[in-house]
C-alpha atoms as a PDB file:
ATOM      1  CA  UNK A   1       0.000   0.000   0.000  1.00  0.00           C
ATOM      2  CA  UNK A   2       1.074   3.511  -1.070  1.00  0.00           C
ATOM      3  CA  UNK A   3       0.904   6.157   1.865  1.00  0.00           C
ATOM      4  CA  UNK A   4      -0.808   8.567  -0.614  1.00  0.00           C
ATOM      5  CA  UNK A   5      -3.668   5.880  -0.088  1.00  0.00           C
ATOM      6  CA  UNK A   6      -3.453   6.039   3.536  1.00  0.00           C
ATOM      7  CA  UNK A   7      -3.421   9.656   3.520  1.00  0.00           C
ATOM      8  CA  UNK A   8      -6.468  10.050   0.779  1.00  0.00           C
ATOM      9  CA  UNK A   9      -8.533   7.640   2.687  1.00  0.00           C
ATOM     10  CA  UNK A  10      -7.535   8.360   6.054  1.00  0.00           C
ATOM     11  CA  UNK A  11     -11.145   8.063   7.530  1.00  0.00           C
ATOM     12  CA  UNK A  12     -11.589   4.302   6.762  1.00  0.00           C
ATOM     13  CA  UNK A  13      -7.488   3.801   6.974  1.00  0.00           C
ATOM     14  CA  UNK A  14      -6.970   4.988  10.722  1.00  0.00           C
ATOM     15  CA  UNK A  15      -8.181   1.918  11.727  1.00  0.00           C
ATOM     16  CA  UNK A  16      -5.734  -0.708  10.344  1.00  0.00           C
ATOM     17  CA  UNK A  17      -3.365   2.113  11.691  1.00  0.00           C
ATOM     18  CA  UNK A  18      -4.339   1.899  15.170  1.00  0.00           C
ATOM     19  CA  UNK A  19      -4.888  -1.973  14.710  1.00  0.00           C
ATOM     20  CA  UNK A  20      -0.926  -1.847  14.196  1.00  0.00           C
ATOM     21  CA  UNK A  21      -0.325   1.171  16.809  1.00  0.00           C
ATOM     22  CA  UNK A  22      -2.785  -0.042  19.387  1.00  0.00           C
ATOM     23  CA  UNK A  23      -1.011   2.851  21.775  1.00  0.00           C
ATOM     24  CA  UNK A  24      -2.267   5.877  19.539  1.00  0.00           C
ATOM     25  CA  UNK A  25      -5.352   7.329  21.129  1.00  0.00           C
ATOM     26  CA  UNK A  26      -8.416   8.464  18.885  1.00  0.00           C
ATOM     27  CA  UNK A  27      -7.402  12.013  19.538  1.00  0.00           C
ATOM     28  CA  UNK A  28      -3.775  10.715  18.329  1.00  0.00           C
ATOM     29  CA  UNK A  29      -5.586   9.769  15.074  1.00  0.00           C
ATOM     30  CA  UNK A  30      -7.114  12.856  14.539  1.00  0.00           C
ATOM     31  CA  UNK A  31      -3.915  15.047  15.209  1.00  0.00           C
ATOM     32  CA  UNK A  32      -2.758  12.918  12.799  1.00  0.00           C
ATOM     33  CA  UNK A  33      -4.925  13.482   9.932  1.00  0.00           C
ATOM     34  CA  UNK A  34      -3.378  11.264   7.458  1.00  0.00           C
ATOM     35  CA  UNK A  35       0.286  13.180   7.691  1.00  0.00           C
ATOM     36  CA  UNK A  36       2.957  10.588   7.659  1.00  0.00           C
ATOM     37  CA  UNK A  37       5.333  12.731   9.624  1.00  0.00           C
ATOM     38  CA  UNK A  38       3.008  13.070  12.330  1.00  0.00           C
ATOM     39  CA  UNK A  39       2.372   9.386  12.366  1.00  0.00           C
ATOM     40  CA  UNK A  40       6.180   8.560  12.808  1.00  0.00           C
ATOM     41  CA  UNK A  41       6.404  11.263  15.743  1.00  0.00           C
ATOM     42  CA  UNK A  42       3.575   9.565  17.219  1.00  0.00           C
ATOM     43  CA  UNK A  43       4.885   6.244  17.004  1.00  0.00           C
ATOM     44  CA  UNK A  44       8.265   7.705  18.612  1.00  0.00           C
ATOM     45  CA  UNK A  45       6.312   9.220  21.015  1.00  0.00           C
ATOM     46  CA  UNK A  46       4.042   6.014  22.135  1.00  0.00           C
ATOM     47  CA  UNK A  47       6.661   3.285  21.340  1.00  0.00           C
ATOM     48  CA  UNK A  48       9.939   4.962  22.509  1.00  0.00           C
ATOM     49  CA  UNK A  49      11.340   4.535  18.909  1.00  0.00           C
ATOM     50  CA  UNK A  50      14.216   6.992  17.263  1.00  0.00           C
ATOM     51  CA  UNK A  51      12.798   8.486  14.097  1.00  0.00           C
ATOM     52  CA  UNK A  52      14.770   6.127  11.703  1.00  0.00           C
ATOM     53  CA  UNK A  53      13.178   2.917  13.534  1.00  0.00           C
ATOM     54  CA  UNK A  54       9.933   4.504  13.506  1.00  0.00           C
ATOM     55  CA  UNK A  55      10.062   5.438   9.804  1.00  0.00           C
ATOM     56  CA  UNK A  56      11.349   1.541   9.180  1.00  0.00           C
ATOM     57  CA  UNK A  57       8.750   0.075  11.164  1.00  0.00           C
ATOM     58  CA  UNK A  58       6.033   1.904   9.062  1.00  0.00           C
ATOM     59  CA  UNK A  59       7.521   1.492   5.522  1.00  0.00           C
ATOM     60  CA  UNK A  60       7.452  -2.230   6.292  1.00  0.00           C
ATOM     61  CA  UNK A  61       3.740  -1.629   7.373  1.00  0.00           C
ATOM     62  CA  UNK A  62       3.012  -0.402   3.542  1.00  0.00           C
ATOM     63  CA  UNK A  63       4.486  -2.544   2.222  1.00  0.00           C
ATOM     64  CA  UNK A  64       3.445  -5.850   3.730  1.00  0.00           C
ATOM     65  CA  UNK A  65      -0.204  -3.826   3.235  1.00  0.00           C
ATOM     66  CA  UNK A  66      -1.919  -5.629  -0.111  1.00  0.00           C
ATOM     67  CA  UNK A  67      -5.021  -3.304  -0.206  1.00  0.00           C
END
């Protein structure tokens, strides 16, 4: 999966994002707002990863995502 495709569809994709982040809060979700760099701060923030972990972790999220 594409981020654009997370970002465009953000309202039905926030869930299979917080079914992989269970930390991030619904008011984490909406801060986020379909902006990948705010959804790498917040898995920093909520999983005590460095930025470069945290950007890892999620690119292997996309692409391990089929649709």
């Amino acid at each position: 999966m594409a981020w654009q495709d997370v970002e465009h569809n953000w309202t039905e994709r926030k869930m299979r994002v917080r079914a992989k982040w269970t930390r991030l809060s619904n008011e984490d979700l909406d801060f986020i707002a379909g902006s990948r760099d705010k959804l790498i701060s917040k898995i920093q923030q909520h999983y005590v990863r460095g930025r470069d972990e945290a950007e890892t972790e999620l690119n292997s999220w996309l692409a391990n995502r089929h649709h």
